[in-house]
C-alpha atoms as a PDB file:
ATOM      1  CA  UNK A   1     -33.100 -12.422  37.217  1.00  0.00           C
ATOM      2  CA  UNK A   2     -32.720 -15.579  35.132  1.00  0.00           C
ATOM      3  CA  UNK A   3     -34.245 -14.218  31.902  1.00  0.00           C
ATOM      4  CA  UNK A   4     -31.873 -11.455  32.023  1.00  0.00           C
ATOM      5  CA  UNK A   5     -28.478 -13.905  32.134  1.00  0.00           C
ATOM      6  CA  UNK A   6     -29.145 -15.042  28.957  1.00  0.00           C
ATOM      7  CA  UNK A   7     -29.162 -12.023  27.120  1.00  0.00           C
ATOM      8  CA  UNK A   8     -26.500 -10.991  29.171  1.00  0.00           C
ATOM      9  CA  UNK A   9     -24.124 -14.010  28.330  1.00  0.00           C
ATOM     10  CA  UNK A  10     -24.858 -13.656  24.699  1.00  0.00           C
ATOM     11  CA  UNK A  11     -23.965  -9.927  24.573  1.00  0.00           C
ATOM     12  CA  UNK A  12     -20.666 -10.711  26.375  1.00  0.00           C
ATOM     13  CA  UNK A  13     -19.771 -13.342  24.326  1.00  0.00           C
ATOM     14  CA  UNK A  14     -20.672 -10.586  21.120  1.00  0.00           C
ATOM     15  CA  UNK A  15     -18.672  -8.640  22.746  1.00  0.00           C
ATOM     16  CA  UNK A  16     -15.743 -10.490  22.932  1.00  0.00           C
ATOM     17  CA  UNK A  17     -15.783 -12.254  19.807  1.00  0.00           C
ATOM     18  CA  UNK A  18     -15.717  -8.080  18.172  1.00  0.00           C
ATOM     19  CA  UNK A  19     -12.913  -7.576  20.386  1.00  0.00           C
ATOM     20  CA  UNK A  20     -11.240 -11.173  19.378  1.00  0.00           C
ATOM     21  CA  UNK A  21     -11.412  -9.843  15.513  1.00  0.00           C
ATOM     22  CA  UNK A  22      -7.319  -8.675  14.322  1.00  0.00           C
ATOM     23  CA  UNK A  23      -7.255  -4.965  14.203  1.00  0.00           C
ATOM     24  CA  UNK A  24      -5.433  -3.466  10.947  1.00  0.00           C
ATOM     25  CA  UNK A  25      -1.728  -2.514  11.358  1.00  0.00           C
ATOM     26  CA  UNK A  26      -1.598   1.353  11.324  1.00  0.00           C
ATOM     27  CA  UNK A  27       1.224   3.688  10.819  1.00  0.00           C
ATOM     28  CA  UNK A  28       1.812   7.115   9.313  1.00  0.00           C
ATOM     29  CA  UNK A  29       4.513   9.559   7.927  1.00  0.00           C
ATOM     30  CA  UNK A  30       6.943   8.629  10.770  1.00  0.00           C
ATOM     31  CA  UNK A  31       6.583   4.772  10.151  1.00  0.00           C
ATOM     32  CA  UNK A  32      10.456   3.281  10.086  1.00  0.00           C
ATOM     33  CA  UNK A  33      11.099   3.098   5.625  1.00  0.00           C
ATOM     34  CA  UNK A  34      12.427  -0.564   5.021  1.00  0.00           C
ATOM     35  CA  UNK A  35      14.636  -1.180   1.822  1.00  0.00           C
ATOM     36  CA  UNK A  36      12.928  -3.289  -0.868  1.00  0.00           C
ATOM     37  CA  UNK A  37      15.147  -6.060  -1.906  1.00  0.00           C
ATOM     38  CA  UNK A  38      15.148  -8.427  -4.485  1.00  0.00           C
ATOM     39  CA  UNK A  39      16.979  -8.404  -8.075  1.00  0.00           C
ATOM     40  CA  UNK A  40      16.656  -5.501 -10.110  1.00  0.00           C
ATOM     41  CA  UNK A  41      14.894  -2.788  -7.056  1.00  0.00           C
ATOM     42  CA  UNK A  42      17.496  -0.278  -6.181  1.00  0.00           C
ATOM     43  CA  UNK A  43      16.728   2.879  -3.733  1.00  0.00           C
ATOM     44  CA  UNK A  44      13.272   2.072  -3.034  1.00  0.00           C
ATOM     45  CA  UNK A  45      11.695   1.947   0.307  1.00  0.00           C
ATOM     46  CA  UNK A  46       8.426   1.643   1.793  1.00  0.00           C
ATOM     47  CA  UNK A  47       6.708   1.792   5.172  1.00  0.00           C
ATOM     48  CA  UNK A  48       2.959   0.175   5.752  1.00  0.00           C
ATOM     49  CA  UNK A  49       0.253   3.193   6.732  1.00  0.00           C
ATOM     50  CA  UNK A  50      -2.833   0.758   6.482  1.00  0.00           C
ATOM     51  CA  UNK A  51      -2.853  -3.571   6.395  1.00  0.00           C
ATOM     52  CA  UNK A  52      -6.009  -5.160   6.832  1.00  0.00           C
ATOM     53  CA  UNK A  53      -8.050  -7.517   4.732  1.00  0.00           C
ATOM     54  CA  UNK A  54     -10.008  -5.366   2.019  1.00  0.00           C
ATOM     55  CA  UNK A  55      -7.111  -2.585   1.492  1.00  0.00           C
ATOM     56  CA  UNK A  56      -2.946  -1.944   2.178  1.00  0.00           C
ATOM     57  CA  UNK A  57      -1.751   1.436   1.513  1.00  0.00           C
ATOM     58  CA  UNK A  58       2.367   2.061   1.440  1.00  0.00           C
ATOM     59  CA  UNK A  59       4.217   5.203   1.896  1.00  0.00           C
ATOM     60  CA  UNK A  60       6.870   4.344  -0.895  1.00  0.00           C
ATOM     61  CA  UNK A  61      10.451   6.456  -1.469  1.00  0.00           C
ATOM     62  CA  UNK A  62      11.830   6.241  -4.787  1.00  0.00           C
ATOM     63  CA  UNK A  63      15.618   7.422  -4.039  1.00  0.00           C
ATOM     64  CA  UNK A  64      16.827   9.267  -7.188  1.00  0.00           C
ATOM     65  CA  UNK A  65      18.166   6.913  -9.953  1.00  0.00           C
ATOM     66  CA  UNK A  66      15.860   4.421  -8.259  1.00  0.00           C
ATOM     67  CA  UNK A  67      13.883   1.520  -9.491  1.00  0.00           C
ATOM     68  CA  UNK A  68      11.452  -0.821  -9.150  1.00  0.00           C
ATOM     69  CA  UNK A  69      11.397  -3.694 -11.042  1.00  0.00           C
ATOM     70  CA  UNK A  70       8.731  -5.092 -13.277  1.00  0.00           C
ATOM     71  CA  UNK A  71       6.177  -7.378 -11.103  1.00  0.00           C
ATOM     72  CA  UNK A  72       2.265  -7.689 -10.576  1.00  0.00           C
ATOM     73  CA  UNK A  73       0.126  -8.232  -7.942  1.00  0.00           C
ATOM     74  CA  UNK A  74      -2.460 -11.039  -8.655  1.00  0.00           C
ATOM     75  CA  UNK A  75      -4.135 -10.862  -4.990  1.00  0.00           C
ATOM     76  CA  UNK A  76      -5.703  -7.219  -5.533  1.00  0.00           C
ATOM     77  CA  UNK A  77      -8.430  -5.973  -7.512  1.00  0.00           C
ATOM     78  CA  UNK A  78      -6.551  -3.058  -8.401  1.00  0.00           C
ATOM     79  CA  UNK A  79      -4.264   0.296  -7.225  1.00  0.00           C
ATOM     80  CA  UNK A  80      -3.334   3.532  -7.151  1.00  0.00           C
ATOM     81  CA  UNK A  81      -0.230   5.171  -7.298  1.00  0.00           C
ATOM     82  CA  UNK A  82      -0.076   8.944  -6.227  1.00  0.00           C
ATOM     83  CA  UNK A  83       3.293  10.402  -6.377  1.00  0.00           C
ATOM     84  CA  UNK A  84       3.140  13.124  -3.573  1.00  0.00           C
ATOM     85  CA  UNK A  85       6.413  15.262  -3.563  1.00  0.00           C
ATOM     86  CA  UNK A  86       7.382  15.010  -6.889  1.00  0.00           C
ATOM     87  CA  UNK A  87       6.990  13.378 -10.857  1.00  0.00           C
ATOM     88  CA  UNK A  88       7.544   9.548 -11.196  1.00  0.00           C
ATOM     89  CA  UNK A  89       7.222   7.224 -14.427  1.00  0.00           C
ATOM     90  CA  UNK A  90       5.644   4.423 -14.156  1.00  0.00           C
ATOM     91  CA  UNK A  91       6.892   1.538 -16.489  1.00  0.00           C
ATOM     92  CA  UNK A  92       4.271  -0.614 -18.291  1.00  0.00           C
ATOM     93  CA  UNK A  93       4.254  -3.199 -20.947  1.00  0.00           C
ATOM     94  CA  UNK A  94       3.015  -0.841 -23.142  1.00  0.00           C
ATOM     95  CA  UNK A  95       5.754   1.423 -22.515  1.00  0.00           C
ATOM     96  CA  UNK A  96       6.701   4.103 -19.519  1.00  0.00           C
ATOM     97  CA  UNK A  97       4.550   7.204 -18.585  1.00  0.00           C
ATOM     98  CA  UNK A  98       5.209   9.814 -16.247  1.00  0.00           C
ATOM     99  CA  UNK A  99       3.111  10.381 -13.003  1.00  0.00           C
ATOM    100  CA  UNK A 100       2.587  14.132 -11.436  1.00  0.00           C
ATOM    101  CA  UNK A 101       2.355  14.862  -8.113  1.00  0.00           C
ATOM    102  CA  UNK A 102      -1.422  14.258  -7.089  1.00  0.00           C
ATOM    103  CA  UNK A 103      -2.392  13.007 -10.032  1.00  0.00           C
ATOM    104  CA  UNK A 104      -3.848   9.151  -8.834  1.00  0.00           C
ATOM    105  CA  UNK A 105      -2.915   6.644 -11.590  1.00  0.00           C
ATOM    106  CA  UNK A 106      -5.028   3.389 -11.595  1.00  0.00           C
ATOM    107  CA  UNK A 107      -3.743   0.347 -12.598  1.00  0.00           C
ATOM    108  CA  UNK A 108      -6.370  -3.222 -12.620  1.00  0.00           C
ATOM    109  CA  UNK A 109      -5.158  -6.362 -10.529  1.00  0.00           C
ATOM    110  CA  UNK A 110      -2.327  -8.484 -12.243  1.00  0.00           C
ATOM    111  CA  UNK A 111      -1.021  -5.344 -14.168  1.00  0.00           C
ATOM    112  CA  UNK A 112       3.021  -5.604 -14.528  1.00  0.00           C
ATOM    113  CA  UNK A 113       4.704  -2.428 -13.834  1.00  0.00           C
ATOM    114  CA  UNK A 114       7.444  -1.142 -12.235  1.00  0.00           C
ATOM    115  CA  UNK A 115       8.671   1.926 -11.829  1.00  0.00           C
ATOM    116  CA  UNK A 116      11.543   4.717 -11.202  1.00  0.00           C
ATOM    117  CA  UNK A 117      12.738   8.621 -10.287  1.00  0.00           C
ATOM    118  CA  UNK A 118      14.633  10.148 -13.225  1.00  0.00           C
ATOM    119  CA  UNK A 119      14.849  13.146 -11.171  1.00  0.00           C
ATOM    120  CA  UNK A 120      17.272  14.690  -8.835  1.00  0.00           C
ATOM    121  CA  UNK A 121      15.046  14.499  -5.589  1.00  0.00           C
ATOM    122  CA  UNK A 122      13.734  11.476  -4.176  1.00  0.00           C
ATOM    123  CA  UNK A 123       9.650  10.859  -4.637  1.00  0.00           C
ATOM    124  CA  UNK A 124       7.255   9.739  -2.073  1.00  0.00           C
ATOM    125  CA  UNK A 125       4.209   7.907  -3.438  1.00  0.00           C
ATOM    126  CA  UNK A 126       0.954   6.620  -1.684  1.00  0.00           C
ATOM    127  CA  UNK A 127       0.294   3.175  -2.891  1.00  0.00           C
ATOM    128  CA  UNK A 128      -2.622   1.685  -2.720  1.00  0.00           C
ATOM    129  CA  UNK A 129      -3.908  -1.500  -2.818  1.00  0.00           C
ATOM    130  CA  UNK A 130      -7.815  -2.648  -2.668  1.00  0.00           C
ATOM    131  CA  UNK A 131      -8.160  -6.390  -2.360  1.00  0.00           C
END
């Protein structure tokens, strides 16, 4: 009986150092949008789908006339953007460039962009970050 508590104890204690670990925050189309604040971002919102330590993916609404304003994120290895309802432009030092529905654009770590709906509907974009 002894040489089986061992094994036993050490599969429990597996067990609930697996279940100690943080799950990633989930959420999905009907995640709450929150308004992005901050100097020069105007009718943009975003909800988290996906948080956890190797990816983040956002649901992001670009209201139209809205914009995001140039930043970069130096903690990922890259991202995509992929404008799902309708065209966005993406701004980049180089200059802007517009972004069609389903068409992933890929941008490396520590790129600054922003970016912004000329059009008369608002535009819901996947972003998505890989760390």
């Amino acid at each position: 009986m002894l040489r089986y508590a061992l094994p036993a104890l050490a599969l429990f204690g597996l067990g609930a150092l697996v279940g100690a670990q943080t799950a990633p925050l989930l959420g999905d189309r009907s995640t709450p949008l929150r308004p992005l604040g901050g100097e020069g971002n105007v009718g943009i919102s975003n909800a988290t789908l996906r948080d956890q330590s190797e990816v983040r993916a956002l649901r992001v609404v670009i209201e139209p006339g809205g914009t995001r304003a140039l930043h970069e994120h130096a903690d990922v290895r890259f991202h995509l953007f992929v404008p799902i309802s309708d065209p966005m432009t993406l701004d980049l030092e180089a200059g802007p460039t517009q972004v069609e529905p389903w068409h992933p654009y890929f941008l490396a770590g520590g790129t600054r962009h922003g970016f912004r709906n000329t059009g008369t509907e608002a535009v819901e974009v996947m972003e998505i970050f890989i760390r």
